[in-house]
C-alpha atoms as a PDB file:
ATOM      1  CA  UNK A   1     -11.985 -15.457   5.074  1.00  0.00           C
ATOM      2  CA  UNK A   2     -14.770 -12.874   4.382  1.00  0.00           C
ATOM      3  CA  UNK A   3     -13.876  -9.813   3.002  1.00  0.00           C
ATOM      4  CA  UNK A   4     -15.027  -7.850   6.009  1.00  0.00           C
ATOM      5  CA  UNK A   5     -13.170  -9.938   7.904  1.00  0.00           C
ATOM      6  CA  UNK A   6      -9.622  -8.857   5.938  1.00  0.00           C
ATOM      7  CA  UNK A   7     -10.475  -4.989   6.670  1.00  0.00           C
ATOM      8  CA  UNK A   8     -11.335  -5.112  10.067  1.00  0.00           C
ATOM      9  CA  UNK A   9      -8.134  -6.677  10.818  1.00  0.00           C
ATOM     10  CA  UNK A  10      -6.495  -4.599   8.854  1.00  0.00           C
ATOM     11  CA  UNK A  11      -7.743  -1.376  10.051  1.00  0.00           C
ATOM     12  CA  UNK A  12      -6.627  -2.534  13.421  1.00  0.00           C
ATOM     13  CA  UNK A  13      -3.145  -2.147  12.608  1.00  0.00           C
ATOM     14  CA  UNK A  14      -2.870   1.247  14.504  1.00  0.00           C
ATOM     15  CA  UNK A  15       1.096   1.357  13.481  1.00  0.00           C
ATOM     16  CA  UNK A  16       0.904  -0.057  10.074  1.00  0.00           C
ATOM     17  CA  UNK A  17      -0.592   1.642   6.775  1.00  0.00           C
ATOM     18  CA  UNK A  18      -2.016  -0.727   4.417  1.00  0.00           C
ATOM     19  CA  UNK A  19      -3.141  -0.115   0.812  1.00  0.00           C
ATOM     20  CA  UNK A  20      -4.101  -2.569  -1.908  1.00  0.00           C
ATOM     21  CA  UNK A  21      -3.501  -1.095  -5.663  1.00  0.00           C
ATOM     22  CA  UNK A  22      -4.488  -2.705  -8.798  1.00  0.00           C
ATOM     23  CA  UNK A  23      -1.640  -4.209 -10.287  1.00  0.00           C
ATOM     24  CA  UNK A  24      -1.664  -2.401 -13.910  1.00  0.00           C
ATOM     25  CA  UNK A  25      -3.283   1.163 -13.319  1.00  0.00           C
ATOM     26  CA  UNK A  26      -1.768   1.684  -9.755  1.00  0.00           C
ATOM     27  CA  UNK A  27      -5.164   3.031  -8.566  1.00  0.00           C
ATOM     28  CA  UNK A  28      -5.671   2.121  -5.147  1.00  0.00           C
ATOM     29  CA  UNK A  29      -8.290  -0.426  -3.986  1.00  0.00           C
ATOM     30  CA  UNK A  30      -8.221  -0.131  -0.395  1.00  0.00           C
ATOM     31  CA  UNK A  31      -6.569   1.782   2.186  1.00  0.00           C
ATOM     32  CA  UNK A  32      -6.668   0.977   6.009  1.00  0.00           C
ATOM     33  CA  UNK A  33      -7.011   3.463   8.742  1.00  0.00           C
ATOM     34  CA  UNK A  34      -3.845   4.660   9.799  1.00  0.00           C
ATOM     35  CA  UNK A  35      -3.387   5.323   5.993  1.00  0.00           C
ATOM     36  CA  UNK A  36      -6.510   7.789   6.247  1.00  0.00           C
ATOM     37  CA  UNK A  37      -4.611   9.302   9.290  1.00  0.00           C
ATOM     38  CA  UNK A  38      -1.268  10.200   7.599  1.00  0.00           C
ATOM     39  CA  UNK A  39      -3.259  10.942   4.641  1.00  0.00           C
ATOM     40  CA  UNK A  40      -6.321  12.780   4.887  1.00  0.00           C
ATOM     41  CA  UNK A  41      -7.355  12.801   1.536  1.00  0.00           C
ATOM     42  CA  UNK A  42      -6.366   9.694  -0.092  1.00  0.00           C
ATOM     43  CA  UNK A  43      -9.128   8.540  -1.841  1.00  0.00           C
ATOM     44  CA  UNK A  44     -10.261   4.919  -3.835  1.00  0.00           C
ATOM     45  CA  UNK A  45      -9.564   4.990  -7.484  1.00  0.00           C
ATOM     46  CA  UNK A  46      -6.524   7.496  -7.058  1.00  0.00           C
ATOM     47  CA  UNK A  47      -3.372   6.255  -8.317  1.00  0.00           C
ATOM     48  CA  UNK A  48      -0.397   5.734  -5.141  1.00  0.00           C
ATOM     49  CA  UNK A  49       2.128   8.524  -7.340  1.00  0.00           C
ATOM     50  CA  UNK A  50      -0.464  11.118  -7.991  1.00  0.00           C
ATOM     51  CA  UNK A  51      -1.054  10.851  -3.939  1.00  0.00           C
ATOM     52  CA  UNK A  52       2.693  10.315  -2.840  1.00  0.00           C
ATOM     53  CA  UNK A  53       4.387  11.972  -5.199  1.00  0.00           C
ATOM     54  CA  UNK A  54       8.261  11.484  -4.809  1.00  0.00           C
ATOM     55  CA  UNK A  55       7.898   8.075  -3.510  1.00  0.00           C
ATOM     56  CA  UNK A  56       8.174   6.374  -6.822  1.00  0.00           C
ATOM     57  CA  UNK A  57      12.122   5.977  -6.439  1.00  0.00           C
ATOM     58  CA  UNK A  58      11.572   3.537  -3.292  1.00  0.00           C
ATOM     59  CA  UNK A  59       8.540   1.694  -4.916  1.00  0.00           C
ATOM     60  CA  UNK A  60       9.476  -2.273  -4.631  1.00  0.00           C
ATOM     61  CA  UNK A  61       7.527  -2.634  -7.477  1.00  0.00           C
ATOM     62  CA  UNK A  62      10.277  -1.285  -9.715  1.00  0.00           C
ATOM     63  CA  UNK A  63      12.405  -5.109  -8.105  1.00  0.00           C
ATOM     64  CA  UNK A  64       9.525  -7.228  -8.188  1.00  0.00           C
ATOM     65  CA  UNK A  65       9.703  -9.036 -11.271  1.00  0.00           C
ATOM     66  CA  UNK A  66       8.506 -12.566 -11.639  1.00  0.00           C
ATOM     67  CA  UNK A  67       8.675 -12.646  -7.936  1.00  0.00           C
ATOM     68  CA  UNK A  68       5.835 -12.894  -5.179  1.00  0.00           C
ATOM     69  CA  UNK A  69       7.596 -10.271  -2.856  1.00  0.00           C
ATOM     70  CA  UNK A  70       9.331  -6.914  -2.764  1.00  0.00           C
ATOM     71  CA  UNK A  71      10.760  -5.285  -0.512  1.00  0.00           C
ATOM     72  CA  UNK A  72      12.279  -1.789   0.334  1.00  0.00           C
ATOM     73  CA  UNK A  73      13.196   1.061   2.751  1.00  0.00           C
ATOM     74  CA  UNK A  74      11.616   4.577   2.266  1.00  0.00           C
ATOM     75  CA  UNK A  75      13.013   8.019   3.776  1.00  0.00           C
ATOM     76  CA  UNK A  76      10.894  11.171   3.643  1.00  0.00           C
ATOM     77  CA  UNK A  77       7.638   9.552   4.031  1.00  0.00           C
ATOM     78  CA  UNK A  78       4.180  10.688   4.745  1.00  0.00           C
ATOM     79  CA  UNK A  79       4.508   9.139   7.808  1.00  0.00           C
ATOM     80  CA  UNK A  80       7.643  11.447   8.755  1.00  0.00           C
ATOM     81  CA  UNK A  81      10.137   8.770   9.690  1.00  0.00           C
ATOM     82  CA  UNK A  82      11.911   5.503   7.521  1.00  0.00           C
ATOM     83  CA  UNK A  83       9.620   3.188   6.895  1.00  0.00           C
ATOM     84  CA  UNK A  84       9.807  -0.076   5.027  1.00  0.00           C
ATOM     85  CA  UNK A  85       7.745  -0.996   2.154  1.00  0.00           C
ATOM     86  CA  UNK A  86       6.655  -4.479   1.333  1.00  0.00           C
ATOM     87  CA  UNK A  87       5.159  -5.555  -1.950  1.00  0.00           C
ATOM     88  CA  UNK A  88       3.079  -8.694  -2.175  1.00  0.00           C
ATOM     89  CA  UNK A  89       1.018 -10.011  -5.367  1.00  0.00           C
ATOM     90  CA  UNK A  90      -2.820 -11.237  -4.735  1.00  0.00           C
ATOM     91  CA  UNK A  91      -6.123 -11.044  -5.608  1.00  0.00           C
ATOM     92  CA  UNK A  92      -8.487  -8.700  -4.136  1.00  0.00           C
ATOM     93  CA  UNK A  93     -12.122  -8.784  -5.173  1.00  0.00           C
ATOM     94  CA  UNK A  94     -10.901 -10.814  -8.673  1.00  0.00           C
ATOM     95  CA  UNK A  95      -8.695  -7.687  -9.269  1.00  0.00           C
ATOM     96  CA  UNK A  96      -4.406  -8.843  -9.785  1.00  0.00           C
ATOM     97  CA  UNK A  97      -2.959  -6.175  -6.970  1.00  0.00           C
ATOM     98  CA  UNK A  98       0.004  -5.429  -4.794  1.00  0.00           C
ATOM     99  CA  UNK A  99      -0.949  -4.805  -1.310  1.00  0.00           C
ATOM    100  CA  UNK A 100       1.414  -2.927   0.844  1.00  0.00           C
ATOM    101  CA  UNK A 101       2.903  -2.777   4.422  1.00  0.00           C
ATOM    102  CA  UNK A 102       4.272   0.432   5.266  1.00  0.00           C
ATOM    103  CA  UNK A 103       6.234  -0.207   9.027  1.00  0.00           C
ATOM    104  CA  UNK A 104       7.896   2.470  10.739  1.00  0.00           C
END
């Protein structure tokens, strides 16, 4: 699938944030728009815990491991409600990464 393909459909996810971070550094790749919406001035190249700071307790990457998925359950969140988080490892634009799903 084209790349332009993957963000459309991802920016049509009007209820679900999406953001792709590089797997070492933590600075994000890609952010869809209901990420721009809960947070104005999130930014490419910013790392996720200088934007959401406090969130780092929650972050399924901490559980990951050798594993493909991660998964956990957020309160206090940018988007004002519980939300759950969802860690998945891929490539994006040759670049290891974790995308995430942020549901409320």
């Amino acid at each position: 699938m084209e790349d332009w393909n993957i963000r459309a459909m991802l920016d049509s996810l009007e209820e679900t944030g999406v953001y792709v971070i590089e797997q070492n550094t933590h600075r994000l790749l890609y952010f869809n728009r209901r990420i721009k919406d809960v947070t104005p001035d999130v930014q490419l190249g910013v790392k996720c815990h200088e934007l959401w700071e406090g969130t780092c307790s929650d972050c399924p990457l901490l559980t990951i491991g050798d594993r493909e998925t991660s998964h956990s359950i957020h309160y206090n969140d940018p988007f004002g409600k519980v939300v759950d988080i969802i860690a998945n490892r891929m490539i994006w634009n040759t670049v290891k990464t974790h995308p995430w799903e942020q549901e409320p």
